[in-house]
Protein backbone atom coordinates (compact mmCIF):
# COMPACT_ATOMS: atom_id res chain seq x y z
CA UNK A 1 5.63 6.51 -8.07
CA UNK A 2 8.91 7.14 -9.74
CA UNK A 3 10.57 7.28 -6.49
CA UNK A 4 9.86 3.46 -6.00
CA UNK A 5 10.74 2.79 -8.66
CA UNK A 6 13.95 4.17 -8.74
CA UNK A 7 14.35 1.98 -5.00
CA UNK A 8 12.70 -0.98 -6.38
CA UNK A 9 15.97 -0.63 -9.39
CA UNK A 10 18.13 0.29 -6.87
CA UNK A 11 17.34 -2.92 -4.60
CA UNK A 12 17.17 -5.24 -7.56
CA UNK A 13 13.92 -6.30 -6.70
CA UNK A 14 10.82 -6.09 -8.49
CA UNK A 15 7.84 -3.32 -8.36
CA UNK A 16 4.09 -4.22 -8.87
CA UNK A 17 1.67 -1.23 -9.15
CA UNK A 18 -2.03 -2.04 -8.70
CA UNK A 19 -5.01 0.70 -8.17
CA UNK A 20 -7.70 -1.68 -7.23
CA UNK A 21 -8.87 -4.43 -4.56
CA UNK A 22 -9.27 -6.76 -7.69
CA UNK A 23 -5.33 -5.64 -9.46
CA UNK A 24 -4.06 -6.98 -5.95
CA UNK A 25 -5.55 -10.16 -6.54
CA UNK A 26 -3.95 -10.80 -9.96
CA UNK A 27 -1.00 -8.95 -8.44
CA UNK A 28 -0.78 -12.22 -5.78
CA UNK A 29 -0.55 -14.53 -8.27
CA UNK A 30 2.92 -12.87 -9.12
CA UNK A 31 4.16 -12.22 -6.02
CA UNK A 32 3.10 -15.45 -4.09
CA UNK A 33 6.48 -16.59 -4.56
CA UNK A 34 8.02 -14.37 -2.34
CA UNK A 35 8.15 -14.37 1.76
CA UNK A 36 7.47 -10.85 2.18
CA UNK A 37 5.70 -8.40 -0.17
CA UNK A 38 5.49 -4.74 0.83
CA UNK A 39 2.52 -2.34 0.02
CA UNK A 40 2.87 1.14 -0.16
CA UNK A 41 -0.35 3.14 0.06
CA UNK A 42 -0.79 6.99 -1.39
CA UNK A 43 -1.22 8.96 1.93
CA UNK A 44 -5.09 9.29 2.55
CA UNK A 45 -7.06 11.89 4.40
CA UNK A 46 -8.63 10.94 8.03
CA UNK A 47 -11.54 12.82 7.12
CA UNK A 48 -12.38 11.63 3.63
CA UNK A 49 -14.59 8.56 4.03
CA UNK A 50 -14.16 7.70 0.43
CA UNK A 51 -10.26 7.20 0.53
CA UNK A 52 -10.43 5.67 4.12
CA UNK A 53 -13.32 2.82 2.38
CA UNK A 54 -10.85 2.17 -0.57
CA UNK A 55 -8.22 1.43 1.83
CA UNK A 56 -10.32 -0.41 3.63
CA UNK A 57 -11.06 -2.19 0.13
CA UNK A 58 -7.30 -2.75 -0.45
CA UNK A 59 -6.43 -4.41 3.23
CA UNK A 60 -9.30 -7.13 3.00
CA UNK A 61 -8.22 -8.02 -0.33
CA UNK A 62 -5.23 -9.50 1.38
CA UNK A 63 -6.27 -12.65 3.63
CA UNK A 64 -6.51 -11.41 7.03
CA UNK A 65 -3.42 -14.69 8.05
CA UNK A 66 -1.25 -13.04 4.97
CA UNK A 67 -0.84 -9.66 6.11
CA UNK A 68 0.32 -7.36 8.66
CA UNK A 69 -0.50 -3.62 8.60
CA UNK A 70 1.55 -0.85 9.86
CA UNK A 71 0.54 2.50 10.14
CA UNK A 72 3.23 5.65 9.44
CA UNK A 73 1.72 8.86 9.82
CA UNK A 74 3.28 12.27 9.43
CA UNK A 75 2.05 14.57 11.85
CA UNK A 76 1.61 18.09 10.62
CA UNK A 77 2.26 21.17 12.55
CA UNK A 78 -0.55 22.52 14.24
CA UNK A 79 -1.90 25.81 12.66
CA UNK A 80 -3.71 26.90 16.40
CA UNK A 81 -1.29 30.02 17.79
């Protein structure tokens, strides 16, 4: 978190920080002003249903027509020898 925020200060431009599908509604409200809004998500485990249904949660909150999703992944090294 602190290192967007220390981007968001070093852009000029501002930083929202919401935890929940209903925080990016309200969140909206603010930002709807703006062309382009950018969401960063905290990196989520392809195996953990839970995380991958809150993200899920997060997206839809976003009209389908307002958004555009991007996926960066990291691989990791492979631990097979």
């Amino acid at each position: 978190m602190e290192q967007l925020r220390t981007y968001a200060n070093i852009l000029g431009i501002l930083l929202s920080v919401v935890y929940s599908a209903s925080e990016i509604q309200e969140a909206r409200k603010d930002l709807d002003r703006y062309e382009i809004v950018l969401v960063d998500t905290a990196g989520r485990s392809d195996k953990n249903i839970e995380q991958i249904d809150e993200l899920k949660r997060l997206i839809s909150a976003v009209p389908e027509e307002d958004r555009e999703v991007y996926l960066v992944y990291q691989p990791q090294p492979s631990t097979e020898t």
